[in-house]
Protein backbone atom coordinates (compact mmCIF):
# COMPACT_ATOMS: atom_id res chain seq x y z
CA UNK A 1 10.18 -66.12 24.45
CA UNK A 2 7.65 -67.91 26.62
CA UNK A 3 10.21 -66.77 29.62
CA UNK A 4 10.12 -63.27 28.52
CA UNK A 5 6.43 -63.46 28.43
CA UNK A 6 6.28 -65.03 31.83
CA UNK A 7 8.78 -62.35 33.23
CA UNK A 8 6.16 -59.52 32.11
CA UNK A 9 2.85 -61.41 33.45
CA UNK A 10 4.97 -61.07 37.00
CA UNK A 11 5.38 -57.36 36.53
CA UNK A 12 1.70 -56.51 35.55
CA UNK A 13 1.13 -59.12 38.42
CA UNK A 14 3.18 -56.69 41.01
CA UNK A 15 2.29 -53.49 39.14
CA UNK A 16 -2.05 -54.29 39.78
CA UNK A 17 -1.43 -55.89 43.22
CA UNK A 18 0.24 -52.41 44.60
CA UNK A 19 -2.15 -49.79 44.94
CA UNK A 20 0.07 -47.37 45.62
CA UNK A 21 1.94 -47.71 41.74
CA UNK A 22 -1.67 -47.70 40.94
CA UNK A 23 -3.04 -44.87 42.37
CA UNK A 24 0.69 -43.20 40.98
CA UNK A 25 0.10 -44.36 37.74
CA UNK A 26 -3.59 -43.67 36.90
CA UNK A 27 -4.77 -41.34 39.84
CA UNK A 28 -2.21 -38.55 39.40
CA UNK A 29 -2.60 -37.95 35.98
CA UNK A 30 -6.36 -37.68 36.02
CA UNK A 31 -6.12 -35.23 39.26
CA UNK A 32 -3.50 -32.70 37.70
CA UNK A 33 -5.34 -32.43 34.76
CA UNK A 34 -8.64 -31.64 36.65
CA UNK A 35 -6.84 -29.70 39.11
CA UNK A 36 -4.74 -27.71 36.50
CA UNK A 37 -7.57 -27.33 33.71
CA UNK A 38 -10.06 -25.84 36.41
CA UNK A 39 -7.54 -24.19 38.39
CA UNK A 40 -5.23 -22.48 36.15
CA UNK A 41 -7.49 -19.74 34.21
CA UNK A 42 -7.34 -16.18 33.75
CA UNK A 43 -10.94 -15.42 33.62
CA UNK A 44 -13.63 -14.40 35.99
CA UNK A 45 -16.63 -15.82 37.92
CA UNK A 46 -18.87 -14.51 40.70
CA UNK A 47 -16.25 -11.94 41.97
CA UNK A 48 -17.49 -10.31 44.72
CA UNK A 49 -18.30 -6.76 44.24
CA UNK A 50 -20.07 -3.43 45.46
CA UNK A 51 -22.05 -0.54 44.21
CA UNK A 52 -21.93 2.81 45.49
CA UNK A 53 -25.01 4.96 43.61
CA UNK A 54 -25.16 8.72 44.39
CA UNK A 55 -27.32 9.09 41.45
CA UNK A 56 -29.66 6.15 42.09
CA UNK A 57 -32.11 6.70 39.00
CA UNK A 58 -33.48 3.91 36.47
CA UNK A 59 -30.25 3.80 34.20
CA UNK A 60 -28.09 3.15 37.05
CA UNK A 61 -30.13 0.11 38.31
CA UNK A 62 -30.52 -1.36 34.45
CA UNK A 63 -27.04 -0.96 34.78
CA UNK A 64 -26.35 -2.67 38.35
CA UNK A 65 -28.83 -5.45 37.27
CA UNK A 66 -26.72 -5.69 33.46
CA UNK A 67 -23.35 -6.44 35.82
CA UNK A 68 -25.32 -8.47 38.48
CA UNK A 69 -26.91 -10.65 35.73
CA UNK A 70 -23.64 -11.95 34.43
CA UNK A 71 -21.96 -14.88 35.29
CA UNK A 72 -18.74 -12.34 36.19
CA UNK A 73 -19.73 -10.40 39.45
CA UNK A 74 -22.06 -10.83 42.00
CA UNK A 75 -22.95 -7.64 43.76
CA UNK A 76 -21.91 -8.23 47.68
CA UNK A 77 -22.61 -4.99 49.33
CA UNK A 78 -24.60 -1.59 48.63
CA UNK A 79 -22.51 1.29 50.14
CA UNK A 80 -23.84 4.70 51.02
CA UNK A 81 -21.08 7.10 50.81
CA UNK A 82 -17.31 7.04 49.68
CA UNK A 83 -16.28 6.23 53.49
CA UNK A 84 -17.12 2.68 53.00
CA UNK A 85 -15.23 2.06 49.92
CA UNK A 86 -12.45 1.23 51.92
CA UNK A 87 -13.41 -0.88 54.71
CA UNK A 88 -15.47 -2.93 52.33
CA UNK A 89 -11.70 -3.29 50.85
CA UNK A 90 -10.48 -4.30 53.80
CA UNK A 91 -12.86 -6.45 54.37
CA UNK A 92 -11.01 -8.93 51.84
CA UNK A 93 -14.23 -10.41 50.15
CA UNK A 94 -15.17 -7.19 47.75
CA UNK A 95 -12.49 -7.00 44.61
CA UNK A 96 -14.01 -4.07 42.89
CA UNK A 97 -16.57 -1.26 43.57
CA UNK A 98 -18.84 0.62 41.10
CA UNK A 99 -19.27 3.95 41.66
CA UNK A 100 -21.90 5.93 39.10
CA UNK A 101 -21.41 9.67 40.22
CA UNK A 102 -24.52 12.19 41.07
CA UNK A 103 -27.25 12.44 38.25
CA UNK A 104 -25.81 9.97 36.24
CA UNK A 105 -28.96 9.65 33.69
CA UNK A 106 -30.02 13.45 33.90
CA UNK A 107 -26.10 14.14 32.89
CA UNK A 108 -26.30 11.31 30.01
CA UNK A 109 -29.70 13.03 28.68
CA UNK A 110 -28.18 16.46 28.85
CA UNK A 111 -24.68 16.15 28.50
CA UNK A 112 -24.64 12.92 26.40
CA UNK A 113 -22.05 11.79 29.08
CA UNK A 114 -21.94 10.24 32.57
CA UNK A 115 -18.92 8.98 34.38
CA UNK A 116 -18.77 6.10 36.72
CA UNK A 117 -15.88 5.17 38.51
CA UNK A 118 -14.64 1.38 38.52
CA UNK A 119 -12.43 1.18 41.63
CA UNK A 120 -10.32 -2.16 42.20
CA UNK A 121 -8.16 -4.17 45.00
CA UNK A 122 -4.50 -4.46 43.08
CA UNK A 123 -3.24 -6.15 45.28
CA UNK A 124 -3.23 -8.96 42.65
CA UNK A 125 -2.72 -6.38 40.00
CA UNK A 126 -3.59 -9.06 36.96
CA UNK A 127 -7.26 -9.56 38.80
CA UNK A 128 -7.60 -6.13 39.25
CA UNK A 129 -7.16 -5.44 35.12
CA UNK A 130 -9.18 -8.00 33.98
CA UNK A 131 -12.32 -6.53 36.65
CA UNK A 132 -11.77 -3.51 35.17
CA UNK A 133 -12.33 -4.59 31.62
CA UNK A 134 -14.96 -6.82 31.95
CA UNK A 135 -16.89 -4.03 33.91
CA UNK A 136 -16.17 -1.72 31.02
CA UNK A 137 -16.73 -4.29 28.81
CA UNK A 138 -20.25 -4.29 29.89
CA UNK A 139 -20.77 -0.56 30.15
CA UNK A 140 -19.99 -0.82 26.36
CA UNK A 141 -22.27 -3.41 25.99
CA UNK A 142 -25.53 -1.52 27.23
CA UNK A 143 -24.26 1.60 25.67
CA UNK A 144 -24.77 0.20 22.18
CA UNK A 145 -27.53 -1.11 23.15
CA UNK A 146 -29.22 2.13 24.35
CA UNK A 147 -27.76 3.98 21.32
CA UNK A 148 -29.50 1.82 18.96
CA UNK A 149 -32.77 3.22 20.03
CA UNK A 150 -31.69 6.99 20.01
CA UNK A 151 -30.56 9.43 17.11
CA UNK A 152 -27.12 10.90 19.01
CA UNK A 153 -25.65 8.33 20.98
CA UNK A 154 -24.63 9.07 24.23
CA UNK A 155 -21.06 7.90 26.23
CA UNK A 156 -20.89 5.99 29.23
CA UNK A 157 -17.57 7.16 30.52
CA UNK A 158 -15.99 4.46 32.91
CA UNK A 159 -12.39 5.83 34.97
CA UNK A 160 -10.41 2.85 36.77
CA UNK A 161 -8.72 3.64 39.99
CA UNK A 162 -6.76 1.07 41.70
CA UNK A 163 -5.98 1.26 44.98
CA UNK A 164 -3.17 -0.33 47.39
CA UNK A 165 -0.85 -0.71 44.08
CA UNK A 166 -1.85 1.86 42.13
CA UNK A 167 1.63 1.88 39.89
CA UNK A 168 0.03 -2.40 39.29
CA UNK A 169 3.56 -3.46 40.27
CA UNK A 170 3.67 -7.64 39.74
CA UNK A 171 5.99 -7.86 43.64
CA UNK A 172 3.10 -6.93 45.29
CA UNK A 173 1.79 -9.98 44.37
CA UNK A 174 4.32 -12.37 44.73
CA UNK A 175 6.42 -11.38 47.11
CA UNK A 176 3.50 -12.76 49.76
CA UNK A 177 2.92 -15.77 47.44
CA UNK A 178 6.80 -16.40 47.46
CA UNK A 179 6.68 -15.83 51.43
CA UNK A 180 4.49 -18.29 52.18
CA UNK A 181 5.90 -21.04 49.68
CA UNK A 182 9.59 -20.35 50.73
CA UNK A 183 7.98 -20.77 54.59
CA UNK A 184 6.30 -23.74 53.67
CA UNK A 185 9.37 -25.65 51.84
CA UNK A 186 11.43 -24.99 55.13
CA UNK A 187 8.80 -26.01 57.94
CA UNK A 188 6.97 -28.92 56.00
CA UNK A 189 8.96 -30.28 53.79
CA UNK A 190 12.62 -30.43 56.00
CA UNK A 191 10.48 -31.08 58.60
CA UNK A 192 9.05 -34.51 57.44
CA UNK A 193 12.33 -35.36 55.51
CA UNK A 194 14.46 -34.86 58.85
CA UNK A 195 11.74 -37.02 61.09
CA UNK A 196 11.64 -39.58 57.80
CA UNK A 197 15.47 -39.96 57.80
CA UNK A 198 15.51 -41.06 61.63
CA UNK A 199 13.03 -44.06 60.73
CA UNK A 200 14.47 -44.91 57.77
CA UNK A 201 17.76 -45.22 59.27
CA UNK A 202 16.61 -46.75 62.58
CA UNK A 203 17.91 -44.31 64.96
CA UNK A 204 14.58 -43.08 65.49
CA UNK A 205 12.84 -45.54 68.09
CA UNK A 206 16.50 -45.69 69.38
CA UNK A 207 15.74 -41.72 70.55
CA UNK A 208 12.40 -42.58 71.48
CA UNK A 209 13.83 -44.64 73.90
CA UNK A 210 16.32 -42.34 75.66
CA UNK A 211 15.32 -40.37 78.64
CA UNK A 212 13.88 -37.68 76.68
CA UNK A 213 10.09 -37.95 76.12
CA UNK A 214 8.64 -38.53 72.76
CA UNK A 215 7.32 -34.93 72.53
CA UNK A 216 10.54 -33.91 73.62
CA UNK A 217 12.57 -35.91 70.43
CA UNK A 218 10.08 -34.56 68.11
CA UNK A 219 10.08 -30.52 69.54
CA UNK A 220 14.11 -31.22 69.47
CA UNK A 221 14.03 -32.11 65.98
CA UNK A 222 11.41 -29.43 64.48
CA UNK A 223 12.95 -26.87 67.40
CA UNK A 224 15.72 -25.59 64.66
CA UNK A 225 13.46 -24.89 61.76
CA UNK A 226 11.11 -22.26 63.67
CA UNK A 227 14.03 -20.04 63.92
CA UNK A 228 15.56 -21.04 60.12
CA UNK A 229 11.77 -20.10 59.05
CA UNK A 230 11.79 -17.21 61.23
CA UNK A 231 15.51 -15.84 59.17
CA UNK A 232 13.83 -16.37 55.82
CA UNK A 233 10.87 -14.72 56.61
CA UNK A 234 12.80 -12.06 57.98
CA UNK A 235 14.95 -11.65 54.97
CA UNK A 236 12.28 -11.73 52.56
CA UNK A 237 10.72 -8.80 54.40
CA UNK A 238 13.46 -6.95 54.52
CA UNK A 239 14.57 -7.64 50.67
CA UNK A 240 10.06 -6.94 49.85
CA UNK A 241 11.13 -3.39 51.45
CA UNK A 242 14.63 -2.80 50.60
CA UNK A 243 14.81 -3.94 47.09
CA UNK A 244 11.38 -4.15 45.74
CA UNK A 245 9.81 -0.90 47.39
CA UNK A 246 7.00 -3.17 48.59
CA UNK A 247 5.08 -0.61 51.74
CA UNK A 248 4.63 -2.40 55.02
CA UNK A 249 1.61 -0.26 55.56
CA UNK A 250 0.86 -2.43 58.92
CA UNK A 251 2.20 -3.43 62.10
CA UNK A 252 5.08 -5.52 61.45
CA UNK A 253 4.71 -6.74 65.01
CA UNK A 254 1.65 -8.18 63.95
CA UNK A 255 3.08 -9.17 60.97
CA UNK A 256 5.56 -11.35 62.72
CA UNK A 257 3.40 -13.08 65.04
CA UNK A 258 1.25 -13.91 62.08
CA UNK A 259 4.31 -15.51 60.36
CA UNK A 260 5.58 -17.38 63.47
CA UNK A 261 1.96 -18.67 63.47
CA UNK A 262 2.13 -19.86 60.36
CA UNK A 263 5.54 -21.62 60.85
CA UNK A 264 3.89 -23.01 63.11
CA UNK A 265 1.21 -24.31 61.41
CA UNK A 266 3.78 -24.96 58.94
CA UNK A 267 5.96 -27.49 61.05
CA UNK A 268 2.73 -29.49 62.32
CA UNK A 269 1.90 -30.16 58.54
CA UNK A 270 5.28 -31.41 58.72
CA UNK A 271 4.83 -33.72 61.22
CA UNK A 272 1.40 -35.52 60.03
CA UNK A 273 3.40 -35.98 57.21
CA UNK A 274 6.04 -37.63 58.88
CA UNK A 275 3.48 -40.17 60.68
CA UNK A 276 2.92 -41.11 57.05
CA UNK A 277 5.72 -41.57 55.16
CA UNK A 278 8.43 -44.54 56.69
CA UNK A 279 11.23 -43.00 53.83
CA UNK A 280 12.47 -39.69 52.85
CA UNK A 281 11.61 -40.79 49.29
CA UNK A 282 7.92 -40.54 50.37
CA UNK A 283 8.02 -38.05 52.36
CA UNK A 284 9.42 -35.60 49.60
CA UNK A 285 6.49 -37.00 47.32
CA UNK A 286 4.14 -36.31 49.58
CA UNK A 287 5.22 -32.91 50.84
CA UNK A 288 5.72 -32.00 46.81
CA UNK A 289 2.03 -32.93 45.77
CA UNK A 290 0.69 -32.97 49.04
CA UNK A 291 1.75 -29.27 49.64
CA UNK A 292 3.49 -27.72 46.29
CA UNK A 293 0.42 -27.74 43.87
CA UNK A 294 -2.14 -26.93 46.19
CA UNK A 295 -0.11 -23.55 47.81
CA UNK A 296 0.62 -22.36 44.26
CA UNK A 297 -3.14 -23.52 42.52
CA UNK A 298 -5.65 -23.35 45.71
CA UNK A 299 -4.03 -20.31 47.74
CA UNK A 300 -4.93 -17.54 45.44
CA UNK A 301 -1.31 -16.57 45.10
CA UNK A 302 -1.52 -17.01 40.97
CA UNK A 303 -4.81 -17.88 40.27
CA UNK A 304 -8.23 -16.45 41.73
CA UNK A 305 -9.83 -18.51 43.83
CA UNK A 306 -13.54 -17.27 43.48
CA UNK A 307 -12.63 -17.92 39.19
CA UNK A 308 -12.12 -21.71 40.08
CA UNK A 309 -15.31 -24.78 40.13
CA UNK A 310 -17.11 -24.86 43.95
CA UNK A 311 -15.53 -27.64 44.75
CA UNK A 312 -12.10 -26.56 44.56
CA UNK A 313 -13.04 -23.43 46.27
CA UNK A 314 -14.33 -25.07 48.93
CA UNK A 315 -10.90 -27.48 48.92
CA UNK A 316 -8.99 -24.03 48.90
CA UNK A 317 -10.35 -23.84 52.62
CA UNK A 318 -8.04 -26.68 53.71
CA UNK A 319 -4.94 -25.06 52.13
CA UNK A 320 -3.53 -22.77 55.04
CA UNK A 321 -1.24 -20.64 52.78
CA UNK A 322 -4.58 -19.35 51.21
CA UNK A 323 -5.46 -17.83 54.88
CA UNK A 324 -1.80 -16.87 55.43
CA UNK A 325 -1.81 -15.15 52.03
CA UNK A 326 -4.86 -13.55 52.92
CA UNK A 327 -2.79 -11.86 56.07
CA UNK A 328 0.32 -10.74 54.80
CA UNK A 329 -1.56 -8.93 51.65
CA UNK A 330 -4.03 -7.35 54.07
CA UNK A 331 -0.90 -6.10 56.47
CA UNK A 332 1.82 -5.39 54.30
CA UNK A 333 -0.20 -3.74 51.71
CA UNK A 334 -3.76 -2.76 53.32
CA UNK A 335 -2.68 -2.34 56.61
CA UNK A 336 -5.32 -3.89 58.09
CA UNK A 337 -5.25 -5.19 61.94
CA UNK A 338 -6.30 -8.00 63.68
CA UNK A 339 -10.27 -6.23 63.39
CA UNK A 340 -9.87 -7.67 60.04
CA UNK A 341 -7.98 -10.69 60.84
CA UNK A 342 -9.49 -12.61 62.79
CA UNK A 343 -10.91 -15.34 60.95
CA UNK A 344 -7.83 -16.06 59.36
CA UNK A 345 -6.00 -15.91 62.66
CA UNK A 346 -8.31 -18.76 64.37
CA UNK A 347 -8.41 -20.85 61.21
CA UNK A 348 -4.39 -20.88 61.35
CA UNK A 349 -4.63 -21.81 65.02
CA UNK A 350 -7.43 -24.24 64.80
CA UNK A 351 -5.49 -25.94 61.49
CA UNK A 352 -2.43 -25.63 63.93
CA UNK A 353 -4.56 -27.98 66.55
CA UNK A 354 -5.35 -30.52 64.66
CA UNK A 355 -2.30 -31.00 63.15
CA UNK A 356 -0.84 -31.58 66.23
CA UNK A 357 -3.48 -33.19 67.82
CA UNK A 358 -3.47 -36.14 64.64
CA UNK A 359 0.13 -36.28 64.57
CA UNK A 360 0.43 -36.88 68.47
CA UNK A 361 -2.16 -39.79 67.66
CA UNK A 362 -0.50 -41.36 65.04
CA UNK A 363 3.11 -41.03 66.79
CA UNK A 364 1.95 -43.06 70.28
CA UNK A 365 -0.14 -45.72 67.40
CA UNK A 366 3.65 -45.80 65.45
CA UNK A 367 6.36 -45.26 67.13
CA UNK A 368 5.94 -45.84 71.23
């Protein structure tokens, strides 16, 4: 017994002196949960929205200043006429507009109804319902609360209009979300495994000696996954058209030069990571929570990321399938140009950089 004992003091001994079984043991747990309860949520908060008032009158603004009040929207932008409606669209930061038509209040006083129209981005078509009821939601709201006051009630009349997916077809939201992940398995994830496999095994300084420069042995090595990328993105175009019905409202040139970017951006992940990990065992760990969690919690391809705490929307910056997302939604299904897309664009390239730039570091530190 007292050799048993001994034999388990050893493994709490080895356990508490390696901080990586540690940080596995006791850090992981306590991130997914905070990054899953926060993360994962079908509500609202602070979306991003504009008004368009033709009427412009006292019950309009108690009503502006009823949805502006709550915790769920945050008015954005004041338009003047139903020309900006779109742009502000394209624009990518407004998710719905309110539109209260001409005499709103004089119609409510002598009609005993007004309309107001609740146009939404549904593009994600599950955001894009839940705007739309917890606008109405509110319209309801003040309405009883007017009618208390007055003998016959009167009807605020709210009409929802969705635009770019106006049939709210799910594809149109994954298929870029399942672009970008699929993209992301193939560039990253091979990418570090394949680098990962040559250290392991020992062949790798063995081709950093040959003739061939270091750059050279890592370009060879990552060379064959740009085009592999480059066939699935192809194919899940063509399958997004083809079989789903999903528009490519936008230049697929641009489209594709956007993607290679992002394969790109993609394989230079990959290769930090491979600076990292000395196995493929850690590699695929690292590429799996380093990469898998954060594409399909922080990107916005599931879950809003204006819903989620500040500080994971401000960790959502660092994730570059949130920008590529961002691209393929606004081509395929807004078709916007590179007017619109030009933040993303330079983020991608500046992520693209640095990437490189560290992993070049680390390489002539590691390997050399």
């Amino acid at each position: 017994m007292k050799r048993f004992k001994g034999f388990v003091q050893k493994e709490f001994y080895h356990i508490f002196r390696d901080k990586r079984s540690l940080f596995i043991l006791f850090g992981m747990p306590i991130a997914q949960i905070m990054l899953f309860g926060f993360a994962i949520t079908n509500e609202i908060n602070n979306v991003d929205i504009a008004i368009l008032d033709r009427s412009n009158d006292a019950t309009t603004k108690e009503i502006i200043n009823k949805i502006s009040a709550s915790k769920y929207f945050s008015v954005l932008q004041v338009l003047n006429n139903e020309s900006g409606i779109e742009p502000a669209f394209k624009k990518g930061k407004v998710k719905a507009v309110l539109y209260f038509e001409n005499d709103f209040s004089k119609k409510l006083i002598a009609q005993k109804s007004a309309k107001v129209q609740i146009v939404t981005d549904a593009t994600d078509p599950n955001m894009a319902n839940t705007i739309s009821n917890y606008i109405i939601s509110i319209l309801q709201n003040y309405q009883q609360e007017q009618n208390r006051t007055i003998e016959i009630g009167y009807q605020i009349v709210p009409e929802s209009r969705m635009i770019y997916n106006s049939e709210l077809k799910s594809v149109y939201m994954f298929v870029p979300g399942v672009m970008t992940v699929i993209l992301m398995l193939v560039s990253a994830m091979m990418t570090s495994i394949s680098i990962a496999r040559e250290k392991e095994q020992g062949t790798m300084e063995i081709l950093l000696v040959s003739p061939l420069k270091p750059f050279q042995v890592i370009l060879g090595k990552v060379f064959p996954y740009i085009f592999l990328s480059i066939i699935n993105a192809v194919v899940i175009v063509l399958l997004s058209i083809f079989v789903f019905n999903v528009p490519v409202t936008g230049s697929l040139f641009l489209l594709g030069l956007e993607t290679v970017l992002f394969i790109i951006t993609s394989l230079a992940l990959g290769i930090l990571i491979s600076t990292i990990a000395t196995t493929q065992q850690s590699a695929m760990m690292i590429s799996l929570m380093g990469l898998m969690l954060p594409v399909i919690l922080l990107s916005g391809f599931i879950f809003p990321v204006s819903s989620m705490p500040w500080p994971l929307q401000i960790i959502s910056h660092i994730v570059p399938a949130k920008w590529f997302i961002i691209i393929v939604k606004g081509i395929m299904l807004k078709g916007v140009g590179l007017n619109f897309l030009w933040k993303e664009t330079l983020v991608l390239g500046a992520m693209t950089l640095f990437f490189i730039g560290l992993s070049v570091k680390k390489y002539k530190i590691r390997l050399e």
